[in-house]
Protein backbone atom coordinates (compact mmCIF):
# COMPACT_ATOMS: atom_id res chain seq x y z
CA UNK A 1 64.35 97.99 117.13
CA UNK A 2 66.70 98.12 113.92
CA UNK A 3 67.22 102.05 114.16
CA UNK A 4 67.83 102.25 117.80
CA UNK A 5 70.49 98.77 117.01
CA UNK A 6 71.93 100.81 113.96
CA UNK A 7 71.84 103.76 116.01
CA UNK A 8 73.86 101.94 119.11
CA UNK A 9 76.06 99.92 116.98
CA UNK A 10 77.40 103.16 115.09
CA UNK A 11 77.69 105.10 118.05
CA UNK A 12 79.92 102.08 119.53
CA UNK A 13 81.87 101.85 116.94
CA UNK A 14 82.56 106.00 116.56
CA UNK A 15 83.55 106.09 120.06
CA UNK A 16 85.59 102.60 119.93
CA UNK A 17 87.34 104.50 116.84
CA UNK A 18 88.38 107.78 118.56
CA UNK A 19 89.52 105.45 121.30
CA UNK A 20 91.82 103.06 119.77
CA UNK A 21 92.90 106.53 118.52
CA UNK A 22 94.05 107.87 121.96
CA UNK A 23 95.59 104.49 123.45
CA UNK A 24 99.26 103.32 122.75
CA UNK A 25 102.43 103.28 124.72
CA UNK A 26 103.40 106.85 123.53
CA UNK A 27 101.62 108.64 126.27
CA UNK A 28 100.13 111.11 124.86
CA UNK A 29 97.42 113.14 126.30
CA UNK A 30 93.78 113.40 124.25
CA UNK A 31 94.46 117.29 123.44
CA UNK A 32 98.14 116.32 121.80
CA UNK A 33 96.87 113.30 120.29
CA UNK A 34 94.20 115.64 118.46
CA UNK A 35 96.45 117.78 117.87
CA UNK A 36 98.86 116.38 115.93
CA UNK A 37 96.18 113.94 114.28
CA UNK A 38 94.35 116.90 112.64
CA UNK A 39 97.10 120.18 112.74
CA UNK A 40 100.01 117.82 111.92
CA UNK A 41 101.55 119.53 115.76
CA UNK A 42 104.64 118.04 116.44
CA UNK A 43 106.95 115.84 114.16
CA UNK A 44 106.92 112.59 116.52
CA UNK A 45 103.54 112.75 117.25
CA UNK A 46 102.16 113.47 114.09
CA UNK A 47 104.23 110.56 113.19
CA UNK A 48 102.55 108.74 115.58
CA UNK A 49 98.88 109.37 115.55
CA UNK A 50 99.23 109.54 111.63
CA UNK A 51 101.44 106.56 110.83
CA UNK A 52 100.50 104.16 113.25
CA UNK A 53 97.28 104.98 115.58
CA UNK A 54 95.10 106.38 112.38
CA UNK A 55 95.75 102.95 110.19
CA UNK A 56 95.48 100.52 113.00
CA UNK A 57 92.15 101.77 113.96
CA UNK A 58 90.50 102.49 110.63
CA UNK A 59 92.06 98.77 109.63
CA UNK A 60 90.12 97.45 113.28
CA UNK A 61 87.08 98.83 112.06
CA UNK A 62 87.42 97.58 108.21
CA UNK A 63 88.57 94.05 108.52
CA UNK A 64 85.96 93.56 111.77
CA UNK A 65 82.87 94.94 109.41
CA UNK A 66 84.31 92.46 106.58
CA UNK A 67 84.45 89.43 108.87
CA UNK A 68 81.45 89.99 110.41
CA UNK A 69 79.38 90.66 107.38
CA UNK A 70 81.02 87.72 105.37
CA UNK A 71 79.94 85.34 108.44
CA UNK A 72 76.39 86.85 108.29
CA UNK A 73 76.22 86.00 104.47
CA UNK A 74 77.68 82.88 104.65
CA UNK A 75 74.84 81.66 107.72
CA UNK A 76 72.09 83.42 105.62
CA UNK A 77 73.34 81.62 102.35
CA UNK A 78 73.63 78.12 104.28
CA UNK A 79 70.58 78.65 106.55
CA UNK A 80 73.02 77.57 108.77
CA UNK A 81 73.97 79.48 112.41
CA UNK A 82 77.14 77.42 112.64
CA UNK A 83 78.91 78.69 109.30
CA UNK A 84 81.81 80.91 109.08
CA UNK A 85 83.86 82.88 106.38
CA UNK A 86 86.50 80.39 107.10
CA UNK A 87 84.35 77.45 105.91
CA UNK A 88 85.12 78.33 102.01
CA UNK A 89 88.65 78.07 102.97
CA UNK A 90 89.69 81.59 101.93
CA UNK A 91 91.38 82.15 105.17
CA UNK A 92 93.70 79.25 105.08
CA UNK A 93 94.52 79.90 101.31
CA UNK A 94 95.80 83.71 102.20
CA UNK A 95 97.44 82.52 104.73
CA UNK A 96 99.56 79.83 102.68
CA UNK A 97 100.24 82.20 100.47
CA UNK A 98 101.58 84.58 103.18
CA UNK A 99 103.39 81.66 104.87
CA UNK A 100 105.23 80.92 101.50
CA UNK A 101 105.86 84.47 101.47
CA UNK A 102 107.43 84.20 104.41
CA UNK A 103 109.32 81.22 103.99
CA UNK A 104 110.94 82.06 100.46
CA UNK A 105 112.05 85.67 101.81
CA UNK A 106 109.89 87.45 99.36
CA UNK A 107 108.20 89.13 102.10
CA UNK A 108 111.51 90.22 102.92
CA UNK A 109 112.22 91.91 99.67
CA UNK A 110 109.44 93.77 98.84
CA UNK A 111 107.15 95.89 100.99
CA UNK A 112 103.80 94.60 99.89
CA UNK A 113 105.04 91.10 99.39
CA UNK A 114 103.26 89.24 102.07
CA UNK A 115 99.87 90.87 101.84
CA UNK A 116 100.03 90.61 98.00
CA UNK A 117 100.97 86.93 98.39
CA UNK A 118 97.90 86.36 100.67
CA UNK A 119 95.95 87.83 97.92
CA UNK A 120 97.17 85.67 95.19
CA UNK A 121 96.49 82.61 97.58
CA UNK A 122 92.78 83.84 98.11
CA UNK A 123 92.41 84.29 94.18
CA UNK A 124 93.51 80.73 93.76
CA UNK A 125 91.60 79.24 96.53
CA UNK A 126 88.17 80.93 94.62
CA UNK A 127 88.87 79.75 91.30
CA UNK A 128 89.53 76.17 92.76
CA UNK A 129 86.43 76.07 94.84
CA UNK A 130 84.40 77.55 91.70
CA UNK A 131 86.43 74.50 90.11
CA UNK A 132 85.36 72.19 92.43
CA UNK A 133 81.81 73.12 92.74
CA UNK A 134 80.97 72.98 89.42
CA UNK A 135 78.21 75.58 87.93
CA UNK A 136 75.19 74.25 89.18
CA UNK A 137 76.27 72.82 92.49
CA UNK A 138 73.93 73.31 95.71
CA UNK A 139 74.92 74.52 98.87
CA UNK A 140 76.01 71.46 100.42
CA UNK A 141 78.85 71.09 97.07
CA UNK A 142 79.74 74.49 98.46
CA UNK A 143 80.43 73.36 101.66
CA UNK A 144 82.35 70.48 100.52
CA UNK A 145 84.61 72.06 98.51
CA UNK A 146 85.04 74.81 100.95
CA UNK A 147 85.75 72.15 102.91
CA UNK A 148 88.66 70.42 100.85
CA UNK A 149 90.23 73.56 99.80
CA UNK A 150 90.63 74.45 103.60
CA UNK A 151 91.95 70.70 104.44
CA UNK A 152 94.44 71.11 101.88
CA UNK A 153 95.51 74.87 102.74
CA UNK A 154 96.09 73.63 106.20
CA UNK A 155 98.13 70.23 105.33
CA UNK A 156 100.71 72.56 102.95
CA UNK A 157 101.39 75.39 105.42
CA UNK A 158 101.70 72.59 107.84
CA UNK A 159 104.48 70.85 105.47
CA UNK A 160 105.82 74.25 104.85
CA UNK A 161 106.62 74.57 108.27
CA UNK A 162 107.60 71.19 108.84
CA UNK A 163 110.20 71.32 106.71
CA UNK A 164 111.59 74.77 107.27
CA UNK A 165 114.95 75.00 107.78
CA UNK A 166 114.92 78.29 109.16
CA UNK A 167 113.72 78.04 113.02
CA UNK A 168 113.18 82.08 113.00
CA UNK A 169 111.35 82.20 109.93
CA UNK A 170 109.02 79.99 111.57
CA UNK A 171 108.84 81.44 114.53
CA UNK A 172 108.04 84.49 112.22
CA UNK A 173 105.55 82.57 110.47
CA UNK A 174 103.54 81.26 113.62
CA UNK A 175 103.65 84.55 115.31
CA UNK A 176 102.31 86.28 111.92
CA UNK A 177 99.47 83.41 111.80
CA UNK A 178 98.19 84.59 115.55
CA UNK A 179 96.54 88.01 113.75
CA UNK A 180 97.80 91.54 114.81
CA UNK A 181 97.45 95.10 113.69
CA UNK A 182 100.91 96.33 114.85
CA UNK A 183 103.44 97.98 112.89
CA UNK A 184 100.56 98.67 110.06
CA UNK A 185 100.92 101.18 107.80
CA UNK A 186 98.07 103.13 105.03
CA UNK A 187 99.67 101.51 102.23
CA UNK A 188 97.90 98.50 104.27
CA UNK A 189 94.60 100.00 103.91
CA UNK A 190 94.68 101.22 100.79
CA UNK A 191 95.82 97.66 99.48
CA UNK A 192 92.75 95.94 101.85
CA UNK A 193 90.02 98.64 101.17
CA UNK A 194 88.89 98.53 97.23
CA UNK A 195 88.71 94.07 98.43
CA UNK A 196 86.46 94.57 101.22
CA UNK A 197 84.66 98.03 99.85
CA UNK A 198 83.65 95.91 96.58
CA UNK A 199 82.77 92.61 98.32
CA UNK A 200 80.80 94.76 100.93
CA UNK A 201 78.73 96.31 98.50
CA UNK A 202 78.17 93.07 96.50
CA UNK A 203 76.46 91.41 99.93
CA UNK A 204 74.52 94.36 101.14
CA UNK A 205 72.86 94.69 97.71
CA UNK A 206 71.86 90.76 97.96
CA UNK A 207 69.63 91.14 101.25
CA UNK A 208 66.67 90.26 99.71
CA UNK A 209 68.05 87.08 98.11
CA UNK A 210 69.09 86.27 101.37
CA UNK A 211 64.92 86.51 103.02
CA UNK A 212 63.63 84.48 100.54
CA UNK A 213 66.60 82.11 101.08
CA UNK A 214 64.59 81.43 104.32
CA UNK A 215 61.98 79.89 102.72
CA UNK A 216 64.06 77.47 101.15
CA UNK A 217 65.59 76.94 97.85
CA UNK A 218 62.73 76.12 95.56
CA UNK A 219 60.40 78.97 97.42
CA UNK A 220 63.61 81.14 96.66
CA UNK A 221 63.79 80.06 93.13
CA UNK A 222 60.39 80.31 92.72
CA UNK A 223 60.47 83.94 93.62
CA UNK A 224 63.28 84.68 91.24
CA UNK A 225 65.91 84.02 92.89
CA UNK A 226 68.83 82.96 90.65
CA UNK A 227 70.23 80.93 93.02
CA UNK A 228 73.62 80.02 90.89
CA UNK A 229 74.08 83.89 90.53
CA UNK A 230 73.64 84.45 94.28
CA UNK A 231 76.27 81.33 95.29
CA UNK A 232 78.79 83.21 92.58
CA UNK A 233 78.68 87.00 94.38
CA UNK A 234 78.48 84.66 97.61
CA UNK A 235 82.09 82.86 97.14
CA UNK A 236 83.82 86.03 95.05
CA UNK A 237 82.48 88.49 97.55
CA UNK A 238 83.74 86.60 100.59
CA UNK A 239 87.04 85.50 98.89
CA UNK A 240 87.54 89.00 98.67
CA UNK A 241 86.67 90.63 102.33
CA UNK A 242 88.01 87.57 103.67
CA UNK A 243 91.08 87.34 101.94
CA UNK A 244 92.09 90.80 102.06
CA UNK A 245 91.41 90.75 106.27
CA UNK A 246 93.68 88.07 106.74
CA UNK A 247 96.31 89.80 104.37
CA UNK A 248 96.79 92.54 105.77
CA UNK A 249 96.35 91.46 109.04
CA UNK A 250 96.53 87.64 109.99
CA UNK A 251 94.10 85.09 111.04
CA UNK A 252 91.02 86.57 113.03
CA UNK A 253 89.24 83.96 114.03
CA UNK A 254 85.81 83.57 115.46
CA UNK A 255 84.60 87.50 114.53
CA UNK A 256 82.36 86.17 111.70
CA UNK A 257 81.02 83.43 114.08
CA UNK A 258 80.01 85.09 117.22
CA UNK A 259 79.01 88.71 116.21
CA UNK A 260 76.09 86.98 113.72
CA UNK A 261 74.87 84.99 116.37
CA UNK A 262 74.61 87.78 118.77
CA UNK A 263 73.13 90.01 117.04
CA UNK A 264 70.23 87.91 115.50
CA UNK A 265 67.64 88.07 117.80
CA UNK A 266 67.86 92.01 117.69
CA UNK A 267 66.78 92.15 114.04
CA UNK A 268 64.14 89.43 114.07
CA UNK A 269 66.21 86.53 112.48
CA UNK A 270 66.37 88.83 108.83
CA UNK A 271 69.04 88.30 107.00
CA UNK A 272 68.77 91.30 105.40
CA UNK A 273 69.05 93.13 108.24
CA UNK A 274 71.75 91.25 109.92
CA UNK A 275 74.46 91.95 107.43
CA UNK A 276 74.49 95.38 108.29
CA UNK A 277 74.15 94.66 112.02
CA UNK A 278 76.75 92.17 111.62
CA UNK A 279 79.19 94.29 109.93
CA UNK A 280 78.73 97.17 112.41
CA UNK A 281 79.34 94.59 114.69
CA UNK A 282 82.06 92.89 113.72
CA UNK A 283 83.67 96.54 113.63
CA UNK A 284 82.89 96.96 117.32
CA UNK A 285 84.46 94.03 118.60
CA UNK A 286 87.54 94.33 116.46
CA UNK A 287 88.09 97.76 117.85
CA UNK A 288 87.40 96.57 121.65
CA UNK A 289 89.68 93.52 121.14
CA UNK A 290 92.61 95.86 119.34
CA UNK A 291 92.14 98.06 122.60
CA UNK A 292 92.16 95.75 124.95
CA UNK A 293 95.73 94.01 123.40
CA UNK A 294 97.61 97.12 123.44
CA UNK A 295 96.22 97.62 127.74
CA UNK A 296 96.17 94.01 128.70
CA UNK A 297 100.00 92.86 128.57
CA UNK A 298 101.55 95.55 126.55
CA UNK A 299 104.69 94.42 126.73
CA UNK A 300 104.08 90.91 126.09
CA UNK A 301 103.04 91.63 122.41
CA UNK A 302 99.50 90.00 123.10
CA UNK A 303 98.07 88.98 119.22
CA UNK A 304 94.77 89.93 118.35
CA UNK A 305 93.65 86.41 116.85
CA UNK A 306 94.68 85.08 120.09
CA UNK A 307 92.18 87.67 122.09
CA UNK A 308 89.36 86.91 119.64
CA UNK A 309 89.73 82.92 120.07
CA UNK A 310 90.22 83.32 124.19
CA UNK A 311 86.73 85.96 124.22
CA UNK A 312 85.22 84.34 121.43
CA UNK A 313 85.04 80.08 121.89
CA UNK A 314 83.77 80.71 125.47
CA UNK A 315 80.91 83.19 124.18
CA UNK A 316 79.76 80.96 121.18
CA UNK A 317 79.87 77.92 123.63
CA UNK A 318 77.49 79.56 125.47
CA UNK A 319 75.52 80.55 122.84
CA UNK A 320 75.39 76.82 122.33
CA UNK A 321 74.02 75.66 125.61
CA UNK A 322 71.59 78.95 125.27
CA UNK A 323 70.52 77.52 122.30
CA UNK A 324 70.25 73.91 123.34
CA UNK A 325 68.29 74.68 126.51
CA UNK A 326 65.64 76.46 124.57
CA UNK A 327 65.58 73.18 122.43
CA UNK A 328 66.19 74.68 119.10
């Protein structure tokens, strides 16, 4: 059942990639698109296909993998089907550092200046929850001060926009916290790939951890599982897929919630196994949902956070009611 999921998943996602690759408001037929993608034919649409299709859809694919394997971890971590990458309050900490950004005109002035304020925002949020938690604290700690950090990240980007003085700047600021991929460059991906790359790799090598975490703490410790180890790669490895996502590309919200909890029952509830799953899958419906905002209202500007909250709260409530009617 795994291969034939891996095998589906990556076959979505390949075909979900060339896609996003061939639809934009250009017009361009498949053969030029090709074309000027891989024999540079063409000045504007090179231009096109290399400067703005190619990093919006290998950014899709990266930040929906990150989001979806950070929400696996976290629910494997917490034993918990309801947690998110958003819990730790990494999210809300880029994006008050990105709102600042914003506000201040730093963004303005330098290229990278938004995404690398994001990033600084992340950084702080994981050395205050790591403050906060203190070196020995459980799960539950985790939670808490996940929980406080993401309170407080919300109550200062709400006073920041409060009490700007500058109505477009926060109309800037509100449309920039709605997610999108537009106007993305590679100097985007290159700044969000070594984050997500290394916190991808420090996950996928904890899988085991994560099976014996079903058992339960003690069973887990018991097994040698260094359980203060594992909640350390757990917060610096999500701090750094998550914060980089919403860097480069905004809030995204409910991709590390629903994709986990579809894709469960296909691997036999193993953690293990879902982080992979999770990550292809959190690729796939990144790429769908960036399709489906540049076809559904293209001249609206439709944001991709708001796609992924319309599709997404309906599916996880009834994942809910599924859940509730088999009395689990």
């Amino acid at each position: 059942m795994t291969r034939a999921l891996a095998l589906v998943l990556t076959l979505l996602v390949a075909a979900l990639f060339a896609l996003s690759l061939l639809v934009g408001p250009a017009g361009l037929s498949p053969a030029t698109s090709l074309a000027a993608l891989i024999r540079g034919e063409g000045l504007a649409e090179t231009l096109v296909m290399r400067e703005i299709r190619l990093p919006r859809a290998i950014l899709a694919a990266m930040i929906g993998a990150a989001l979806g394997l950070a929400g696996a971890a976290m629910q494997g971590y917490l034993r918990n089907p309801l947690a998110e990458p958003g819990l730790l309050g990494v999210s809300g900490s880029a994006a008050l550092g990105a709102v600042i950004a914003l506000q201040t005109g730093f963004a303005a002035q330098f290229a990278l200046g938004l995404p690398s304020a994001a990033l600084v925002g992340a950084v702080l949020a994981v050395g205050l929850i790591l403050a906060l938690a203190g070196p020995r604290g459980g799960s539950l700690t985790l939670i808490l001060a996940g929980i406080a950090v993401s309170a407080l990240a919300g109550a200062l980007t709400a006073l920041v926009l409060n009490l700007s003085p500058n109505p477009f700047a926060a109309s800037e600021i509100m449309f920039w916290m709605m997610g999108s991929l537009a106007d993305r460059s590679m100097t985007h991906v290159w700044l969000a790939a070594p984050f997500i790359a290394i916190g991808a790799v420090l996950l996928l090598v904890q899988g085991r951890a994560f099976d014996a975490l079903t058992l339960g703490e003690d069973s887990a410790a018991s097994l040698g599982v260094n359980l203060s180890r594992l909640r350390l790669v757990l917060v610096l490895a999500v701090a750094s897929m998550v914060g980089a996502a919403t860097a480069v590309a905004g809030a995204v919200g409910f991709v590390g919630l629903v994709v986990p909890h579809i894709l469960r029952p296909f691997v036999g509830a193993r953690p293990s196994s879902l982080l992979w799953a999770s990550a292809l899958g959190g690729a796939v419906l990144v790429l769908a949902a960036d399709i489906a905002v540049r076809l559904v209202l293209p001249d609206r500007d439709l944001k991709l956070g708001v796609l992924t909250a319309i599709v997404g709260a309906p599916l996880f409530l009834h994942l809910v009611y599924k859940t509730r009617a088999q009395g689990l």
